[in-house]
N, C-alpha and C. Protein backbone atom coordinates (compact mmCIF):
# COMPACT_ATOMS: atom_id res chain seq x y z
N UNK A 1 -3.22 2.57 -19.03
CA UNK A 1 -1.93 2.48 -19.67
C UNK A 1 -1.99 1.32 -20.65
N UNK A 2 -1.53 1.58 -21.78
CA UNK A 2 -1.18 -0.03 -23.05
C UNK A 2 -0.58 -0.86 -22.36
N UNK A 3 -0.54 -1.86 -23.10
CA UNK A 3 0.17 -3.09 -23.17
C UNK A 3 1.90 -3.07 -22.94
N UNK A 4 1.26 -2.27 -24.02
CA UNK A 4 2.77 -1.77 -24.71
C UNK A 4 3.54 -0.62 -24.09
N UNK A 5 3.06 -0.11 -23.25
CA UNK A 5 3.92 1.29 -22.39
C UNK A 5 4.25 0.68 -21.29
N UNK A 6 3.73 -0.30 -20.33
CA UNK A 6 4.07 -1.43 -19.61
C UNK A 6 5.28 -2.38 -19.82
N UNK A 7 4.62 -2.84 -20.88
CA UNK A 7 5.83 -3.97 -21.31
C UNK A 7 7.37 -3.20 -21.24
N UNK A 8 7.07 -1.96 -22.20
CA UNK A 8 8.27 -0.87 -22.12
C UNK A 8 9.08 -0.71 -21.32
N UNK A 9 8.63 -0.28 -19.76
CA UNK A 9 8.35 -0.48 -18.65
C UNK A 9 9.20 -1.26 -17.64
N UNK A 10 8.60 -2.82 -18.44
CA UNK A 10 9.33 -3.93 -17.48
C UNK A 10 10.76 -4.22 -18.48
N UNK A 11 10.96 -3.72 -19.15
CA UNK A 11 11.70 -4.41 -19.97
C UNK A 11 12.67 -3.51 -19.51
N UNK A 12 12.63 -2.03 -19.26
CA UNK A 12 13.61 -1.43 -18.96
C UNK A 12 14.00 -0.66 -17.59
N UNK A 13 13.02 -1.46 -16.83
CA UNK A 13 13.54 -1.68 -15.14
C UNK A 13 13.93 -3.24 -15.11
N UNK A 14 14.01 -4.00 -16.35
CA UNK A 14 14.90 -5.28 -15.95
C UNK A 14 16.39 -5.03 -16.36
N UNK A 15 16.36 -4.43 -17.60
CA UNK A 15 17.92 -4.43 -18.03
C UNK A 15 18.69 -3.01 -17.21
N UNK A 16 17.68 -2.48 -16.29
CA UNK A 16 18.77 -1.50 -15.65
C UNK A 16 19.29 -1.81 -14.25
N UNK A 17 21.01 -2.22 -14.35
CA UNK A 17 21.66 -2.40 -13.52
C UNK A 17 21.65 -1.90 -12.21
N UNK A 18 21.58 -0.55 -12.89
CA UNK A 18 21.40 0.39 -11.49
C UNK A 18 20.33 0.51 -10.91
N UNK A 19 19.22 0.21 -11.48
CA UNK A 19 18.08 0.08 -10.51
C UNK A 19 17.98 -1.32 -9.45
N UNK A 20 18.69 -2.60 -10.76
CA UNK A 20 18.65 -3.90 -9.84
C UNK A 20 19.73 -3.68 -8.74
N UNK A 21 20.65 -3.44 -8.38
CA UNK A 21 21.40 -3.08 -7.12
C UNK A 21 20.78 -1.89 -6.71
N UNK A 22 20.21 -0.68 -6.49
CA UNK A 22 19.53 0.08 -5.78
C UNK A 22 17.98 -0.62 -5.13
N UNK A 23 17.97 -1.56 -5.83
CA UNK A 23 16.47 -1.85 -5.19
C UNK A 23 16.24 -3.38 -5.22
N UNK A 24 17.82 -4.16 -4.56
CA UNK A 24 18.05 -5.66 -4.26
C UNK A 24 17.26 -5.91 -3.17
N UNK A 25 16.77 -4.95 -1.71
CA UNK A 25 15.69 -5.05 -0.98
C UNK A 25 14.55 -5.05 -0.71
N UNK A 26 14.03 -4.48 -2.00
CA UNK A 26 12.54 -3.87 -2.16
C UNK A 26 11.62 -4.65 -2.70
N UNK A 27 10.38 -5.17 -1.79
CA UNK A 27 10.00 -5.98 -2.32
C UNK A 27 8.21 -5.22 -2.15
N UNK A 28 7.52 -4.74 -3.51
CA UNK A 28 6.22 -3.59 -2.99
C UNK A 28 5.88 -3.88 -4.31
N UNK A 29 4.66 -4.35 -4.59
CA UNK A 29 4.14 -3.47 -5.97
C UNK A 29 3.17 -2.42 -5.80
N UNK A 30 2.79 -2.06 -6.84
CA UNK A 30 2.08 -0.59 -6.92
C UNK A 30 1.01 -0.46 -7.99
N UNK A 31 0.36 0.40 -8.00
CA UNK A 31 -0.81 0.76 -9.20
C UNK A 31 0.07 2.56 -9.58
N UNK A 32 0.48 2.69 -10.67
CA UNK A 32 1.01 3.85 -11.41
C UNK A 32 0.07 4.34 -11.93
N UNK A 33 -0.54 5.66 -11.30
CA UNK A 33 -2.12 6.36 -11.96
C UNK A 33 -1.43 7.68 -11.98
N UNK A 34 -2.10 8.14 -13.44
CA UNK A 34 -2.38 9.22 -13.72
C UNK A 34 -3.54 9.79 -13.89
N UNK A 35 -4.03 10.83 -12.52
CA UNK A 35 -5.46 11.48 -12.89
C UNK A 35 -5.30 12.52 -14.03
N UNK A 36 -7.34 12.34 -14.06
CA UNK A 36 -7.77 12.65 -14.63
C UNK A 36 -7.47 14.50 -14.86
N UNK A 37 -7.15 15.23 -15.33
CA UNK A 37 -7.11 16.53 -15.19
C UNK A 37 -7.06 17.04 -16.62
N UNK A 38 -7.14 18.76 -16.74
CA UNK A 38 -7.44 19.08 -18.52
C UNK A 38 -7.84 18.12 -19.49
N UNK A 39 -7.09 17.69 -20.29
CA UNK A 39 -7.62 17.10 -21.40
C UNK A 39 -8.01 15.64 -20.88
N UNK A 40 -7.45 15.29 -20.27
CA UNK A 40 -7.95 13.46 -19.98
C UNK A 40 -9.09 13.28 -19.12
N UNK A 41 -9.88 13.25 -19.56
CA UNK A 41 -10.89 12.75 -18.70
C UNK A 41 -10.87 11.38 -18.26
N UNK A 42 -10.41 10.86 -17.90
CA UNK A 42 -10.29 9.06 -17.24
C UNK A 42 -8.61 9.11 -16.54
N UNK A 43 -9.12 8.50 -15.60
CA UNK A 43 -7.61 8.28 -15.37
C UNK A 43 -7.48 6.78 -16.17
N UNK A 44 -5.52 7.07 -15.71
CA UNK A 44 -5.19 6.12 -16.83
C UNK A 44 -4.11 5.22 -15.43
N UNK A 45 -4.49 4.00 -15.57
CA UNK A 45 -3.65 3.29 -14.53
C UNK A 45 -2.89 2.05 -15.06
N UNK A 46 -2.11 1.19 -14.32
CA UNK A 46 -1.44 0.34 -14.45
C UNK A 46 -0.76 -0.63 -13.12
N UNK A 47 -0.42 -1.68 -13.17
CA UNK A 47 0.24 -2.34 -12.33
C UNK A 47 1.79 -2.70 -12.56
N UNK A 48 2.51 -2.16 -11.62
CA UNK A 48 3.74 -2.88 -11.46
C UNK A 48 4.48 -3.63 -10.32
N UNK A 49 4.76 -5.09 -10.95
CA UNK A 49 5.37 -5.67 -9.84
C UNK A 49 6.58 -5.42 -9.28
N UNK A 50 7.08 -5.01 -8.42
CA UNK A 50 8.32 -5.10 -7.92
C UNK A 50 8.91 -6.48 -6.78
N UNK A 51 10.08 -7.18 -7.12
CA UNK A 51 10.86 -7.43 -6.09
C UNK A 51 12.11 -7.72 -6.01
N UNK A 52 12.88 -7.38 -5.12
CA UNK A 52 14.08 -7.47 -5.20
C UNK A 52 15.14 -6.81 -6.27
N UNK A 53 14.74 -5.81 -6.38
CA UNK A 53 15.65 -5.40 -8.15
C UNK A 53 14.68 -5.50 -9.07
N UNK A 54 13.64 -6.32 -9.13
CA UNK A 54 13.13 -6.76 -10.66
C UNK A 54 11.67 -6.73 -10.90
N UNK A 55 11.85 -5.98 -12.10
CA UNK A 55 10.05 -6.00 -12.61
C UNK A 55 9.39 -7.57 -12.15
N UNK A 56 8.22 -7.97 -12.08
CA UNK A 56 7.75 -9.07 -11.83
C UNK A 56 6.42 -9.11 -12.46
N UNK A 57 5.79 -8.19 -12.57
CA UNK A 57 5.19 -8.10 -13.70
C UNK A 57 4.43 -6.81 -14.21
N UNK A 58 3.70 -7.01 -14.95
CA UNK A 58 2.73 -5.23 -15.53
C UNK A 58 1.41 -5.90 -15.99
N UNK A 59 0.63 -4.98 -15.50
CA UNK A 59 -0.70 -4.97 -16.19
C UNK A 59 -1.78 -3.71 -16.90
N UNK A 60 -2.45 -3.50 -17.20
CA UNK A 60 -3.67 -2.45 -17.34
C UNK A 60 -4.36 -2.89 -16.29
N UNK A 61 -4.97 -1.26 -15.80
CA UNK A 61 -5.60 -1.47 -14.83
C UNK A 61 -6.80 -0.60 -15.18
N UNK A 62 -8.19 -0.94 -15.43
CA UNK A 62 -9.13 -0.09 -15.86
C UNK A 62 -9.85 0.19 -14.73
N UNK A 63 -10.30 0.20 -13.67
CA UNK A 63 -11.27 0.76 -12.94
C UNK A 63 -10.09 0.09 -11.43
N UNK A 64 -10.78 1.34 -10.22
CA UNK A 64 -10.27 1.28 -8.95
C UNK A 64 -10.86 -0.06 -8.34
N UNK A 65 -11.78 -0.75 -9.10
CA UNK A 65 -12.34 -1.98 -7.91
C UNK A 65 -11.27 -3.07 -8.48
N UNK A 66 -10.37 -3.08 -9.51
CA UNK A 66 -9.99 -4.19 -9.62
C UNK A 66 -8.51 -4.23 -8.85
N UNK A 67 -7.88 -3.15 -7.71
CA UNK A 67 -7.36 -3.40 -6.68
C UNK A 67 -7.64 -3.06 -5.91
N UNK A 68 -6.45 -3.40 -4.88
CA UNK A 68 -6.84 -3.52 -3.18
C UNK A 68 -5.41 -3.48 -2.59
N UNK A 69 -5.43 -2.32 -1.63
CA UNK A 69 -4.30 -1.72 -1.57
C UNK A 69 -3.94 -2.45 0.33
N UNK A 70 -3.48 -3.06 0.50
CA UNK A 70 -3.11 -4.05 1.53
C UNK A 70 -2.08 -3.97 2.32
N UNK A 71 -1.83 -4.59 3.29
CA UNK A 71 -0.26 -3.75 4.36
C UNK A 71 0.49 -4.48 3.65
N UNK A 72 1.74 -4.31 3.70
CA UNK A 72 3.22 -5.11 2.78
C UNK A 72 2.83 -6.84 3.27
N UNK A 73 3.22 -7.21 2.22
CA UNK A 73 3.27 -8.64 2.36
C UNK A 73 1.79 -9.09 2.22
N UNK A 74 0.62 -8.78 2.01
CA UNK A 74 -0.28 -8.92 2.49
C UNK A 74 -1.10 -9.07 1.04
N UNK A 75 -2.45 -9.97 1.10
CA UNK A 75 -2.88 -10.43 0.22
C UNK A 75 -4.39 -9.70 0.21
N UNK A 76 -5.03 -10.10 -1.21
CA UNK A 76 -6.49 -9.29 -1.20
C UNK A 76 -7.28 -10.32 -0.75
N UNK A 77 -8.19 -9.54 0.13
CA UNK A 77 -9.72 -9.85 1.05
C UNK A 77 -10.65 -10.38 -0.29
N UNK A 78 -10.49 -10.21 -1.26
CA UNK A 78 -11.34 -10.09 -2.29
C UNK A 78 -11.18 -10.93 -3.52
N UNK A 79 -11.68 -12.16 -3.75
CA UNK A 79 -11.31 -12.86 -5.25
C UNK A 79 -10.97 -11.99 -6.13
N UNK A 80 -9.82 -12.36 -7.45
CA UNK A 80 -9.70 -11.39 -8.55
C UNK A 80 -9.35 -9.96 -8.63
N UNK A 81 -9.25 -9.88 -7.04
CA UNK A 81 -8.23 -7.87 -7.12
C UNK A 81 -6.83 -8.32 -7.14
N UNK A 82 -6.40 -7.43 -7.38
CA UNK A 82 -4.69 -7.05 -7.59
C UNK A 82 -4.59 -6.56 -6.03
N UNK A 83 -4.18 -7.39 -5.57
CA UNK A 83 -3.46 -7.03 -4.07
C UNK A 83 -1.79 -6.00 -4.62
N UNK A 84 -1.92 -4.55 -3.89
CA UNK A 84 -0.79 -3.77 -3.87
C UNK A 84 -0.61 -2.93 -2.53
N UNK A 85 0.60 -2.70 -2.46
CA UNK A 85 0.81 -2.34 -1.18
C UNK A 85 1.03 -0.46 -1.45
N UNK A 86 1.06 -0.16 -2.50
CA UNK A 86 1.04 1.42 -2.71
C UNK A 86 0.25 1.87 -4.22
N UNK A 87 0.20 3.01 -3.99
CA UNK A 87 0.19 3.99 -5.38
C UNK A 87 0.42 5.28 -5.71
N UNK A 88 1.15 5.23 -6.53
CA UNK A 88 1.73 6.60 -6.90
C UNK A 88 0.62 7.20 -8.31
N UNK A 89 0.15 8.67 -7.42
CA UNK A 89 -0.81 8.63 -8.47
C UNK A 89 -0.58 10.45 -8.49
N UNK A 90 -0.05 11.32 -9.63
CA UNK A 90 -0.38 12.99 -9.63
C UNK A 90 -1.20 12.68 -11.02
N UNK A 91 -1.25 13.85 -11.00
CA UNK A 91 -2.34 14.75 -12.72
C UNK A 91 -1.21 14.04 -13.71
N UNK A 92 -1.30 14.31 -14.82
CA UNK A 92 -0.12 14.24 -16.14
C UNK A 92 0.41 15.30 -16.11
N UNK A 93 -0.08 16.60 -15.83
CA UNK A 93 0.80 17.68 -15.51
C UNK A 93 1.60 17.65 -15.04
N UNK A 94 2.09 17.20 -14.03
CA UNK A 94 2.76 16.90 -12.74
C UNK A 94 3.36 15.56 -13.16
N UNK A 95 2.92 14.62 -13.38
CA UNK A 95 3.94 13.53 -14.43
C UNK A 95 5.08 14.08 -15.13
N UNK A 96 4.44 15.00 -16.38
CA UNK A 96 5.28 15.23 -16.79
C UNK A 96 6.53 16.33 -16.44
N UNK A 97 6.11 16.72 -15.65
CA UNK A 97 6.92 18.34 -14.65
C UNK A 97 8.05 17.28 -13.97
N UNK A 98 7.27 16.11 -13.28
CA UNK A 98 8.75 14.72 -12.84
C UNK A 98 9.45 14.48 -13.77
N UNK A 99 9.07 14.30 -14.86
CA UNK A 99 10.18 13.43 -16.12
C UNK A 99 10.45 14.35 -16.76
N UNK A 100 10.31 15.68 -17.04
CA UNK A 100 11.03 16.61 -17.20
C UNK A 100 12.35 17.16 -16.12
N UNK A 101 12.25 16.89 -15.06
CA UNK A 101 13.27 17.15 -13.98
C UNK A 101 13.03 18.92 -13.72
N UNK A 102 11.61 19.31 -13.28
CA UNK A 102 10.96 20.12 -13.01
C UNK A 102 10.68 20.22 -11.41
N UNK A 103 10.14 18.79 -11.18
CA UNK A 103 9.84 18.37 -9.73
C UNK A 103 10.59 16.98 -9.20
N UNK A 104 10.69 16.92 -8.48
CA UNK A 104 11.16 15.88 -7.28
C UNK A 104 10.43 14.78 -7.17
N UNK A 105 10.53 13.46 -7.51
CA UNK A 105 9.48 12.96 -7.48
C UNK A 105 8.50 12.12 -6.09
């Protein structure tokens, strides 16, 4: 994922109200992957921080060794990984079938 589809991203899970009161408890970040399928050959990933309501931060994420997917609260075994506690990862097909309001996400 860019810089710039990230930044996008945090900028507009900060200014949305309704997400900061729906998700004043939630404290998880994640790696946001889209596999590889038809035309993309690579998946395409990213980091987002979540807590409490609020982006915390975004990154590019180019290859699976640079996280480490850990129980909540919990830190990486490993210098220099992105400690995350989930990931949400379908095809782009299926991405886009969600943000079309096709599928459920």
């Amino acid at each position: 994922m860019s810089d710039e589809w990230l930044n996008l991203y945090e900028t507009a899970l900060n200014k949305n109200e309704a997400y900061a009161k729906a998700a004043d408890w939630w404290t998880g970040d994640f790696i946001f992957i889209v596999k590889a399928s038809g035309s993309l050959d690579h998946d395409i990933m990213g980091f987002i921080g979540l807590t409490h309501g609020k982006c915390t931060g975004v990154k590019p994420i180019v290859s699976e060794s640079e996280f480490e997917i850990v129980p909540p609260g919990g830190s990486s075994s490993s210098p220099g990984k992105t400690a995350v506690e989930y990931t949400y990862e379908a095809t782009q097909d299926t991405w886009i079938s969600i943000i079309k309001g096709e599928l459920d996400p």
